[in-house]
Protein backbone atom coordinates (compact mmCIF):
# COMPACT_ATOMS: atom_id res chain seq x y z
CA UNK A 1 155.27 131.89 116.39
CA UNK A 2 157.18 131.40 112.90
CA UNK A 3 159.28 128.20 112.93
CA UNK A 4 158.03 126.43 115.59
CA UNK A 5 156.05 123.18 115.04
CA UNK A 6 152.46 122.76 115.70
CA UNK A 7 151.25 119.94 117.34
CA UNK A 8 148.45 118.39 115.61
CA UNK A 9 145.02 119.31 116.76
CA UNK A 10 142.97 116.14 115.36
CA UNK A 11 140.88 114.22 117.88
CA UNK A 12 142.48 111.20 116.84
CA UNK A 13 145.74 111.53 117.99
CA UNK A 14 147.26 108.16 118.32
CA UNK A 15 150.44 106.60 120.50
CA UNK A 16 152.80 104.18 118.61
CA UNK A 17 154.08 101.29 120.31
CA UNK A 18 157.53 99.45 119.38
CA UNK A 19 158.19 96.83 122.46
CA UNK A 20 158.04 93.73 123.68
CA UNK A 21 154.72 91.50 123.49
CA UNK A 22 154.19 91.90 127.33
CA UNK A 23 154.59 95.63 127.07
CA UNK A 24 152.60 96.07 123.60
CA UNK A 25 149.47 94.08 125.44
CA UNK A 26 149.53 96.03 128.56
CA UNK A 27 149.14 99.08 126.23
CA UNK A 28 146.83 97.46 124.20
CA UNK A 29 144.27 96.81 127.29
CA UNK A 30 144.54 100.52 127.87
CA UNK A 31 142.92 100.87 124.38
CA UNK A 32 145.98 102.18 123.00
CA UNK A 33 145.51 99.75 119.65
CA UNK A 34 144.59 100.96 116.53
CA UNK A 35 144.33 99.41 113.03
CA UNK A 36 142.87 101.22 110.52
CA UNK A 37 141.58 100.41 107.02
CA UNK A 38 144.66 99.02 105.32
CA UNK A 39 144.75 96.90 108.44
CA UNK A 40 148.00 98.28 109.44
CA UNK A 41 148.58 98.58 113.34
CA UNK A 42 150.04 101.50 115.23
CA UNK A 43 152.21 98.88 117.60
CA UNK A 44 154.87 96.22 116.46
CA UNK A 45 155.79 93.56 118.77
CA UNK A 46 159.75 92.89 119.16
CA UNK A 47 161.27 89.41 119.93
CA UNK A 48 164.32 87.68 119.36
CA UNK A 49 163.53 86.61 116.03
CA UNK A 50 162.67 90.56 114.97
CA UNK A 51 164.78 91.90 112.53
CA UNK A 52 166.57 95.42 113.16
CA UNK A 53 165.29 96.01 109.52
CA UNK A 54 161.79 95.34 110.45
CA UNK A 55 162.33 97.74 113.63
CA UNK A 56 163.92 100.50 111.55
CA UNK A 57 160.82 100.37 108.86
CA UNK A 58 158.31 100.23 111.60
CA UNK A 59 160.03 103.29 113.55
CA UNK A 60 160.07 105.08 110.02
CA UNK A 61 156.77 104.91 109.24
CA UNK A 62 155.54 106.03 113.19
CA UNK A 63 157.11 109.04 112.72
CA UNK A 64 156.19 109.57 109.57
CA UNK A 65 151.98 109.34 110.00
CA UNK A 66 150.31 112.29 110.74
CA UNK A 67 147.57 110.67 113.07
CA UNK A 68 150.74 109.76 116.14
CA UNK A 69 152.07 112.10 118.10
CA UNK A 70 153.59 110.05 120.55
CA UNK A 71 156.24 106.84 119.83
CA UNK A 72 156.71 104.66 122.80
CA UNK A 73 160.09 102.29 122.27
CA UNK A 74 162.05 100.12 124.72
CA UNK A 75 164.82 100.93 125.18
CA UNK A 76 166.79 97.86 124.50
CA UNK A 77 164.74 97.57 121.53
CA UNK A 78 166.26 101.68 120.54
CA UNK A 79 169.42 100.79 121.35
CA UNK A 80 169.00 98.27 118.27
CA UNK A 81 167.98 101.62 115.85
CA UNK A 82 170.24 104.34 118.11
CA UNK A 83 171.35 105.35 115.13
CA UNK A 84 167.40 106.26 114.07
CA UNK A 85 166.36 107.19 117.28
CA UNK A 86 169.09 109.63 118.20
CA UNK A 87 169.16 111.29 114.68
CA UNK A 88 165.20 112.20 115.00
CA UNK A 89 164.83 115.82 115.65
CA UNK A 90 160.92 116.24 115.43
CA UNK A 91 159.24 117.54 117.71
CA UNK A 92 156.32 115.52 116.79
CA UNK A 93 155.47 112.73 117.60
CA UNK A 94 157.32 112.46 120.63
CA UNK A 95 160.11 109.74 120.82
CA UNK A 96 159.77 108.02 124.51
CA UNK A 97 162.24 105.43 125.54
CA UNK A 98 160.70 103.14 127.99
CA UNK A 99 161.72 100.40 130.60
CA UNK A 100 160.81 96.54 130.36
CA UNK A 101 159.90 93.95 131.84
CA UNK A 102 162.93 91.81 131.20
CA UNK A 103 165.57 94.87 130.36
CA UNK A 104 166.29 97.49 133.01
CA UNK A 105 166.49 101.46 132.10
CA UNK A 106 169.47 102.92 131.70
CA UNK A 107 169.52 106.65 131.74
CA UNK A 108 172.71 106.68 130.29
CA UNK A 109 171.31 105.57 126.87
CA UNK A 110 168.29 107.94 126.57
CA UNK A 111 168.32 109.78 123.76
CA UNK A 112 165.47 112.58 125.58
CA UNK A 113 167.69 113.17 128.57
CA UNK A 114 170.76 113.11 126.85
CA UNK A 115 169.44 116.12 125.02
CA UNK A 116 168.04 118.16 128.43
CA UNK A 117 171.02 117.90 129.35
CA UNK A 118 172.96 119.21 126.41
CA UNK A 119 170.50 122.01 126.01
CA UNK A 120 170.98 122.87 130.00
CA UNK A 121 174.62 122.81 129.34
CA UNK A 122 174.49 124.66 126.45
CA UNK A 123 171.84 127.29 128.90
CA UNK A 124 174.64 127.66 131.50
CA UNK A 125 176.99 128.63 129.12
CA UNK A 126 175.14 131.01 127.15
CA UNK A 127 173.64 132.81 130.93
CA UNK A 128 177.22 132.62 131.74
CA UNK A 129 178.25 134.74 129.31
CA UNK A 130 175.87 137.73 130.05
């Protein structure tokens, strides 16, 4: 189909992690961690002395390498970049929002439901219509 994205079909398809350190390690003992020859990693761990700046520019250049399809972020550390986060429209890689350890979910601030929900919406109005 024209116009629709295509998912990448390498068999190095890597996940992106933006979290805390507990989060990023329990990832990282799944063999999630990758750094490749430029020694850059495909994870950046988040604590209180992390700048927003150094979020953003980590979250920017996730979605921006062909080799990760998937970006896993907590959600209180999106909620520092919502601005980022809710203005991606890709459909790859992925944007997940996930709990942690120390910061509960909240439903109400994820940017993936948020948008089932306007496209259901937007699905009962349109069959509605008929």
């Amino acid at each position: 189909m024209a116009g629709r994205a295509q998912i990448p079909q390498k068999s190095s398809a890597l996940i992106a992690m933006i979290a805390n350190e507990d989060t990023v390690n329990g990832f990282l003992l799944a063999s999630v961690g990758n750094v490749d020859l430029r020694r850059k990693t495909n994870y950046l761990f988040v604590d209180s002395k992390t700048t927003a700046k150094a979020i953003e520019d980590a979250f920017k250049e996730f979605t921006t390498k062909e080799d990760i399809i998937i970006v896993l972020i907590s959600q209180y550390v999106s909620n520092m970049i919502r601005f980022l986060v809710d203005s991606y429209n890709k459909p790859v890689p992925a944007i997940l929002e996930i709990p942690s350890k120390d910061h509960p979910y909240d439903p109400a601030h994820d940017s993936v439901l948020s948008r089932v929900k306007y496209l259901f919406s937007a699905e009962s109005v349109a069959s509605e219509r008929r």
